[in-house]
Structures are given as structure tokens and as C-alpha cells.
PDB file of N, CA and C in Angstrom:
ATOM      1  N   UNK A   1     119.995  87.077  85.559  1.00  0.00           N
ATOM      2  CA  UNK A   1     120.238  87.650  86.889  1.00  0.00           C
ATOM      3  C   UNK A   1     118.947  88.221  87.444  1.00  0.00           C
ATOM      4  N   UNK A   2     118.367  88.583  86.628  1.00  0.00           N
ATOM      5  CA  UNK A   2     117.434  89.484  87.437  1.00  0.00           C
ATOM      6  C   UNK A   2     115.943  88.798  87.201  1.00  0.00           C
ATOM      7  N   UNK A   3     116.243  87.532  86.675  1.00  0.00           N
ATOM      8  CA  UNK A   3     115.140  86.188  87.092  1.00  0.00           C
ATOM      9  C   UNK A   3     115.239  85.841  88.447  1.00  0.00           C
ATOM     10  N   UNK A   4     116.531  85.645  88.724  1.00  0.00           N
ATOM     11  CA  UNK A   4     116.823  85.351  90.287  1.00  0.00           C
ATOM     12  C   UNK A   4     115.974  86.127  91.258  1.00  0.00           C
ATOM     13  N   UNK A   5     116.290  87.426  91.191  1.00  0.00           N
ATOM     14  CA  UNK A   5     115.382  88.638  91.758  1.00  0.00           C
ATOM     15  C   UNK A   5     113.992  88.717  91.930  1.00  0.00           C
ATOM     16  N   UNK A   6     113.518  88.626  90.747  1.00  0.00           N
ATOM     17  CA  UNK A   6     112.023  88.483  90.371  1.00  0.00           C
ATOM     18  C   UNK A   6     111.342  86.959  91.342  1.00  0.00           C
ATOM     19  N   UNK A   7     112.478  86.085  91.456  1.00  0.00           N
ATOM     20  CA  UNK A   7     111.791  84.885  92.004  1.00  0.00           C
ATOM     21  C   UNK A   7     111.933  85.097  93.478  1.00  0.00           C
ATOM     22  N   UNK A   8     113.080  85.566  94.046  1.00  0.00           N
ATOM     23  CA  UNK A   8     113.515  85.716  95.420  1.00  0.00           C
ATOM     24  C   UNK A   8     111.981  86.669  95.787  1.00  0.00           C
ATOM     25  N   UNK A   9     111.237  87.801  95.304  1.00  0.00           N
ATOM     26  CA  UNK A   9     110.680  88.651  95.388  1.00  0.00           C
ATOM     27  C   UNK A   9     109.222  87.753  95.506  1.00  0.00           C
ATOM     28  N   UNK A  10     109.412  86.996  94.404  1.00  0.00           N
ATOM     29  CA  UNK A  10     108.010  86.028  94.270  1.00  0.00           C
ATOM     30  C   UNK A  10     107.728  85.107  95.770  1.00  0.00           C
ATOM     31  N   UNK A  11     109.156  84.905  96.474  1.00  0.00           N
ATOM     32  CA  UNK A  11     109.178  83.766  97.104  1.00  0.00           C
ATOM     33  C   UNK A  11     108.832  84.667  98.753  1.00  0.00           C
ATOM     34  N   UNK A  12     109.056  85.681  98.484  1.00  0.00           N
ATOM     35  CA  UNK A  12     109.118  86.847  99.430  1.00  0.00           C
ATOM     36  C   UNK A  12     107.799  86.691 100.053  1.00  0.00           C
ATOM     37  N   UNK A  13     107.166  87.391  98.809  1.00  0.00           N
ATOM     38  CA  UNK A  13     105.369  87.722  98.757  1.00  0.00           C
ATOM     39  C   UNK A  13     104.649  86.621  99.299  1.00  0.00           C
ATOM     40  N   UNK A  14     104.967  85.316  98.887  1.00  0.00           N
ATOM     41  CA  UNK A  14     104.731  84.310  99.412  1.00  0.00           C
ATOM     42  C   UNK A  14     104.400  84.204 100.508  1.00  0.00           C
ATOM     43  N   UNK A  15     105.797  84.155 101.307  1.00  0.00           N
ATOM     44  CA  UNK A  15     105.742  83.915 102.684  1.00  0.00           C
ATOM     45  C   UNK A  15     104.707  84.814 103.298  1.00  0.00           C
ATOM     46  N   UNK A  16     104.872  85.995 103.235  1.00  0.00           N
ATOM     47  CA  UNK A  16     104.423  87.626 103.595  1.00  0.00           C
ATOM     48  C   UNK A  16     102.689  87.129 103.843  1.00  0.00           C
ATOM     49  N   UNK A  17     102.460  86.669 102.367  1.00  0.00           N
ATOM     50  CA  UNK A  17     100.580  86.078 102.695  1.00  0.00           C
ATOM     51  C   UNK A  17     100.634  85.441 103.290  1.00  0.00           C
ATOM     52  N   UNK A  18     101.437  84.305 103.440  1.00  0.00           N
ATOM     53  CA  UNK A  18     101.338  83.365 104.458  1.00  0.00           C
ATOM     54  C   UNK A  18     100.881  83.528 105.726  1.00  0.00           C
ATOM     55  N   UNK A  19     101.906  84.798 106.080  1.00  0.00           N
ATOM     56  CA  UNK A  19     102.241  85.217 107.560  1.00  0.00           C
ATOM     57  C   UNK A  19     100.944  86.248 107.662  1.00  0.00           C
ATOM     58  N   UNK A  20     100.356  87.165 106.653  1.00  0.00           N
ATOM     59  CA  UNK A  20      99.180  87.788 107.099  1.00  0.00           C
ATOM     60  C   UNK A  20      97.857  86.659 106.847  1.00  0.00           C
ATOM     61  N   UNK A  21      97.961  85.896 106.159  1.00  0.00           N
ATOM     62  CA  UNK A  21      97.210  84.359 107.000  1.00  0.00           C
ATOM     63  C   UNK A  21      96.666  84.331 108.094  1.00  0.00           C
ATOM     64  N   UNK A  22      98.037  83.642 108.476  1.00  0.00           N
ATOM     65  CA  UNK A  22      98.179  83.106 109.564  1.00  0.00           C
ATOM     66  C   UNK A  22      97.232  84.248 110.648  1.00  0.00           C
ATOM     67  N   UNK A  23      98.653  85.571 110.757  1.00  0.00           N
ATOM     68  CA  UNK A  23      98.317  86.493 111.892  1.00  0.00           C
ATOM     69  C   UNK A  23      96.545  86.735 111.954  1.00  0.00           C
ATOM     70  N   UNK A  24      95.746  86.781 110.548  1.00  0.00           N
ATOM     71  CA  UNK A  24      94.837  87.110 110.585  1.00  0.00           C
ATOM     72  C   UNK A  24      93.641  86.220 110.861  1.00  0.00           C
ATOM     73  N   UNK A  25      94.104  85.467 111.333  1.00  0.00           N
ATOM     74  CA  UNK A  25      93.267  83.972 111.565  1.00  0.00           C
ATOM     75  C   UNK A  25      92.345  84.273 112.897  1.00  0.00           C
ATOM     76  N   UNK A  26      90.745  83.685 113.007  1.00  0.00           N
ATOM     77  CA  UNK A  26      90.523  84.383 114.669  1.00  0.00           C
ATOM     78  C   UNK A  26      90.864  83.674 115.410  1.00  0.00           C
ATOM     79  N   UNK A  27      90.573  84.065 116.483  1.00  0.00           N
ATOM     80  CA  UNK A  27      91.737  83.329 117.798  1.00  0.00           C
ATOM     81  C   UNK A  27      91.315  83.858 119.076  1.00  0.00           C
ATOM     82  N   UNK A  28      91.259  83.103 119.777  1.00  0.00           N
ATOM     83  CA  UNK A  28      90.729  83.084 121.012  1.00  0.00           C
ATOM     84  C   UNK A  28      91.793  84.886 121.678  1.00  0.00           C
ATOM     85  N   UNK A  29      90.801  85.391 122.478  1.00  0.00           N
ATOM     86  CA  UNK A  29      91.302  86.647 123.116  1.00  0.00           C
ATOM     87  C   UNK A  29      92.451  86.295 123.927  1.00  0.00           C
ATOM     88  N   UNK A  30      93.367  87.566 123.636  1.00  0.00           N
ATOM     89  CA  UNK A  30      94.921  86.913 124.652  1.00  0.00           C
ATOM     90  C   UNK A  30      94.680  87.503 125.753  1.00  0.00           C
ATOM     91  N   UNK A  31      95.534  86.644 126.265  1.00  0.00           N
ATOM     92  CA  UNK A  31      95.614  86.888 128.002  1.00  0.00           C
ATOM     93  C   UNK A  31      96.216  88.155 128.071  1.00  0.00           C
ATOM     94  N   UNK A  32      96.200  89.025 129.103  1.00  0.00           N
ATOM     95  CA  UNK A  32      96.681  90.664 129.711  1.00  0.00           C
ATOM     96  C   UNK A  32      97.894  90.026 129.538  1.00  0.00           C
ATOM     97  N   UNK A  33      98.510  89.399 129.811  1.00  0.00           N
ATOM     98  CA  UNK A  33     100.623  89.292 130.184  1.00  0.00           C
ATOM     99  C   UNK A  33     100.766  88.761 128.836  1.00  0.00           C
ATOM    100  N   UNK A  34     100.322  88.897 127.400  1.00  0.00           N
ATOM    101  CA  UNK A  34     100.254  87.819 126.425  1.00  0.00           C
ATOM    102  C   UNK A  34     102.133  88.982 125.770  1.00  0.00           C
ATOM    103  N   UNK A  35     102.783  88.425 125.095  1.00  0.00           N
ATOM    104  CA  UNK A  35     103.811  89.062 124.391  1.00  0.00           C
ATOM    105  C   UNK A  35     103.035  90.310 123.558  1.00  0.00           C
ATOM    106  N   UNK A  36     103.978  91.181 123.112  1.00  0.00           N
ATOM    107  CA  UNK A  36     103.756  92.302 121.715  1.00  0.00           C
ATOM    108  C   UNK A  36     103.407  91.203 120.692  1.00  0.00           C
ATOM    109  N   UNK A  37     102.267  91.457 119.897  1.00  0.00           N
ATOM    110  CA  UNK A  37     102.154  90.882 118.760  1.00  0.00           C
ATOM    111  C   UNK A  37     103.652  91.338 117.714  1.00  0.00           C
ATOM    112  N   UNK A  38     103.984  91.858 117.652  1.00  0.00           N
ATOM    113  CA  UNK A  38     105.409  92.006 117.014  1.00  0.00           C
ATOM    114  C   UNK A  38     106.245  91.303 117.701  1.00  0.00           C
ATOM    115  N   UNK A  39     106.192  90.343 118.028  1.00  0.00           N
ATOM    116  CA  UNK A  39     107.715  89.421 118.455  1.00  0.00           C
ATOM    117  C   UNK A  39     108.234  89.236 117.323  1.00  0.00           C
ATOM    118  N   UNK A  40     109.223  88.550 117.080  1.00  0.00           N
ATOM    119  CA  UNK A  40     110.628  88.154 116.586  1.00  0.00           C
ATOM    120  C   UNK A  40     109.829  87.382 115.527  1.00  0.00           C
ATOM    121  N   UNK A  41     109.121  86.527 115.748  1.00  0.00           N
ATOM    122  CA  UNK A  41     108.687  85.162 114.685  1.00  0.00           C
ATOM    123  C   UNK A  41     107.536  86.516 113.689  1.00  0.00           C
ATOM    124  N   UNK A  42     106.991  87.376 114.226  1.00  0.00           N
ATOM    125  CA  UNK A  42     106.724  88.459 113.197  1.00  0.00           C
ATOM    126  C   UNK A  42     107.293  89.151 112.188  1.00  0.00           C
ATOM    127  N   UNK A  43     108.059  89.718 112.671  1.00  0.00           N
ATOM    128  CA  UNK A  43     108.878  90.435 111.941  1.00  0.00           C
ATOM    129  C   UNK A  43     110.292  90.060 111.481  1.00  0.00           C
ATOM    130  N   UNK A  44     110.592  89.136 111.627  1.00  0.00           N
ATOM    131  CA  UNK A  44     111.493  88.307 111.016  1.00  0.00           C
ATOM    132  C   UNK A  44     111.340  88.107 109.308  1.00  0.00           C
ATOM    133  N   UNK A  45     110.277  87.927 109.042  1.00  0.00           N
ATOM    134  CA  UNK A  45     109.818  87.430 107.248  1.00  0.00           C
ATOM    135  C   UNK A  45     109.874  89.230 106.741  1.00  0.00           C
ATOM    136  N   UNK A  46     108.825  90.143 107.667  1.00  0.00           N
ATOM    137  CA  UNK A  46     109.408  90.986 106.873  1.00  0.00           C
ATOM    138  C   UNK A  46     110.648  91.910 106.633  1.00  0.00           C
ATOM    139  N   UNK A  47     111.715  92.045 107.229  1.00  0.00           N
ATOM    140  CA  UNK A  47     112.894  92.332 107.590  1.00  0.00           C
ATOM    141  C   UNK A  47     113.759  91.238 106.006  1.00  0.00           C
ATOM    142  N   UNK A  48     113.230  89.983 106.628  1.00  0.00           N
ATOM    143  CA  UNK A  48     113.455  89.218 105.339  1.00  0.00           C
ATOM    144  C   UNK A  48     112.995  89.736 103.703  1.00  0.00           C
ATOM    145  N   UNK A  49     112.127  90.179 103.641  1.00  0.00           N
ATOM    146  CA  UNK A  49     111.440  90.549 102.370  1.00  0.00           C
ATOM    147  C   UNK A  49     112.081  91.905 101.927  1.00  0.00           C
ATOM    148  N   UNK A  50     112.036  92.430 103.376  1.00  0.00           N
ATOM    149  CA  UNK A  50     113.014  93.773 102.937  1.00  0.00           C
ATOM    150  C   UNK A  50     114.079  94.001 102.402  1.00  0.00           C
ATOM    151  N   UNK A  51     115.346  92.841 102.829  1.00  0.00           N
ATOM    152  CA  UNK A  51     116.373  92.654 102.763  1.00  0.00           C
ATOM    153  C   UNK A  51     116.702  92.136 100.917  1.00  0.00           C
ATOM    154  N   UNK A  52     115.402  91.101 101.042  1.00  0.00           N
ATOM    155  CA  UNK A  52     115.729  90.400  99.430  1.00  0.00           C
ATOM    156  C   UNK A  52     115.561  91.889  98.584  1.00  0.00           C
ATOM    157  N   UNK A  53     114.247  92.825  98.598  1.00  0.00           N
ATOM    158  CA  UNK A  53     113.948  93.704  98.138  1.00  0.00           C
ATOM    159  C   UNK A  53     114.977  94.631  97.760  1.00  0.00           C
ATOM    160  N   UNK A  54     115.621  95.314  98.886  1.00  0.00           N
ATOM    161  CA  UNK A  54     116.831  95.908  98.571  1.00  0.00           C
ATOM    162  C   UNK A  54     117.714  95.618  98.077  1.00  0.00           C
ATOM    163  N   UNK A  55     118.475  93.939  98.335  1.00  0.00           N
ATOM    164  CA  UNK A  55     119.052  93.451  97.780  1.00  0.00           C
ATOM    165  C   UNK A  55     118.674  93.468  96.153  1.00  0.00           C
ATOM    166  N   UNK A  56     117.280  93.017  95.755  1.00  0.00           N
ATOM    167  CA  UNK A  56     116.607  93.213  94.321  1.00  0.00           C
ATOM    168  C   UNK A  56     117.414  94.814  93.270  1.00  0.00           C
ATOM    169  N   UNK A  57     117.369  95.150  94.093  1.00  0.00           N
ATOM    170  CA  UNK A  57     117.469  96.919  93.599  1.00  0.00           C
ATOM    171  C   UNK A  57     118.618  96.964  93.786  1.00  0.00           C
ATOM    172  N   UNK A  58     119.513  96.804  94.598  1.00  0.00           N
ATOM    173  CA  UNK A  58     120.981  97.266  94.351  1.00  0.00           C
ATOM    174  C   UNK A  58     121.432  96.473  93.107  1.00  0.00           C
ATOM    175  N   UNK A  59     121.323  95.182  93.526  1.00  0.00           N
ATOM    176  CA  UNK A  59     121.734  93.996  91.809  1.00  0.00           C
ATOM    177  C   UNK A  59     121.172  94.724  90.895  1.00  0.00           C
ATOM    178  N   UNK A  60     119.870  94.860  90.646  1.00  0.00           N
ATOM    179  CA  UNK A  60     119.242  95.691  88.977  1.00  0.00           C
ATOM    180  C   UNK A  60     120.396  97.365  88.806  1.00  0.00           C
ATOM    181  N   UNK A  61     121.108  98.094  89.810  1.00  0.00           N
ATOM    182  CA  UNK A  61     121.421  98.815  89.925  1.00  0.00           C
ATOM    183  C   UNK A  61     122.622  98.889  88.959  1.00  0.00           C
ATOM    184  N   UNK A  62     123.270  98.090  89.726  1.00  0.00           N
ATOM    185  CA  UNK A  62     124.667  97.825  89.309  1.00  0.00           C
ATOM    186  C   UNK A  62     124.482  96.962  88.322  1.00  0.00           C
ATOM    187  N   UNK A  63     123.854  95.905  87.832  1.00  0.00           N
ATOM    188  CA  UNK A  63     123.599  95.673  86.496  1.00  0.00           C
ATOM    189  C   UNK A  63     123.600  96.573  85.239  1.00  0.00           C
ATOM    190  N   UNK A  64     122.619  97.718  85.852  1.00  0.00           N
ATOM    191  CA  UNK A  64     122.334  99.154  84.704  1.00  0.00           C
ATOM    192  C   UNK A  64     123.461 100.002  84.521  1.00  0.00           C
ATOM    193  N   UNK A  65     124.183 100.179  85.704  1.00  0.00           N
ATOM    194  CA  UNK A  65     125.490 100.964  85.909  1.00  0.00           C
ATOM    195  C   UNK A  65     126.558 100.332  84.382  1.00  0.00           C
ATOM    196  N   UNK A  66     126.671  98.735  85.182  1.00  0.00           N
ATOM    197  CA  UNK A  66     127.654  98.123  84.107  1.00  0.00           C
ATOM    198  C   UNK A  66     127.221  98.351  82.910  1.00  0.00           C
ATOM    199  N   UNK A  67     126.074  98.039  82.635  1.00  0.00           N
ATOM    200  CA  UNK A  67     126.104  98.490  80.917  1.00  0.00           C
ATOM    201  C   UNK A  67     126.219  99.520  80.558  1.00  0.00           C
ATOM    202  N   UNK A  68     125.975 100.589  81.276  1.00  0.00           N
ATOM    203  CA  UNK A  68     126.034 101.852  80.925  1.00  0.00           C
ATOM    204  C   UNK A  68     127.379 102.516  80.780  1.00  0.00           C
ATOM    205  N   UNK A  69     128.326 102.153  81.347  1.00  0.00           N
ATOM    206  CA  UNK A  69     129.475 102.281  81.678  1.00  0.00           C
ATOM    207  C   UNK A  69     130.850 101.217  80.512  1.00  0.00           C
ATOM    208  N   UNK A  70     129.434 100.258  79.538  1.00  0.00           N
ATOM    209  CA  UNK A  70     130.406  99.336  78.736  1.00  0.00           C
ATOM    210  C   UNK A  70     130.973  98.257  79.084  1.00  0.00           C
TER     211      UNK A  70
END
């Protein structure tokens, strides 16, 4: 179970470099009317990473609970 976790987490981090990659790539100066660099296609992966993360920790949680409990 908590291979699953460890990989979801692995697969997380992944993306995460990916995306500070990418964002960090140079690039021509944006235009004055250009969007928030935080749009949606931003913060989407990490919201994602967050989600597996927490998700990570409640499963190891209740894993520890059950044994503890027998």
C-alpha cells in the first residue's frame, strides 16, 4: 500500500519539475494585458500534488491506526 503512495508522490515530483521547467524557461517579455501567471494550467499540478500528498498521509494514517488497534 504504501508503495502505491511513495510512487503517486514520485510521479507528483515529477510533474512539479517539469512544470518549474517549463515556467522557468526565458521567454520573450509579456504583453501589459498578458493573464496572472497563476492561471489554471499553473496551479492545477500543484493542487494535484497536494491532493496525492494528503491523500499519502491519511492512507499511512489509517494504515498505523489499523494495526495499532489489531
Amino acid at each position: 500500500v504504501l508503495r502505491f503512495a511513495v510512487g503517486d508522490a514520485a510521479d507528483a515530483q515529477k510533474a512539479l519539475e517539469a512544470q518549474w521547467t517549463v515556467s522557468n524557461a526565458p521567454e520573450a517579455p509579456a504583453p501589459v494585458d498578458s493573464p496572472s501567471p497563476l492561471d489554471r494550467s499553473t496551479v492545477l499540478p500543484l493542487w494535484i500534488a497536494a491532493g496525492l500528498g494528503v491523500a499519502a498521509l491519511v492512507l499511512v494514517a489509517l494504515v498505523l491506526f489499523a494495526r495499532r488497534r489489531g
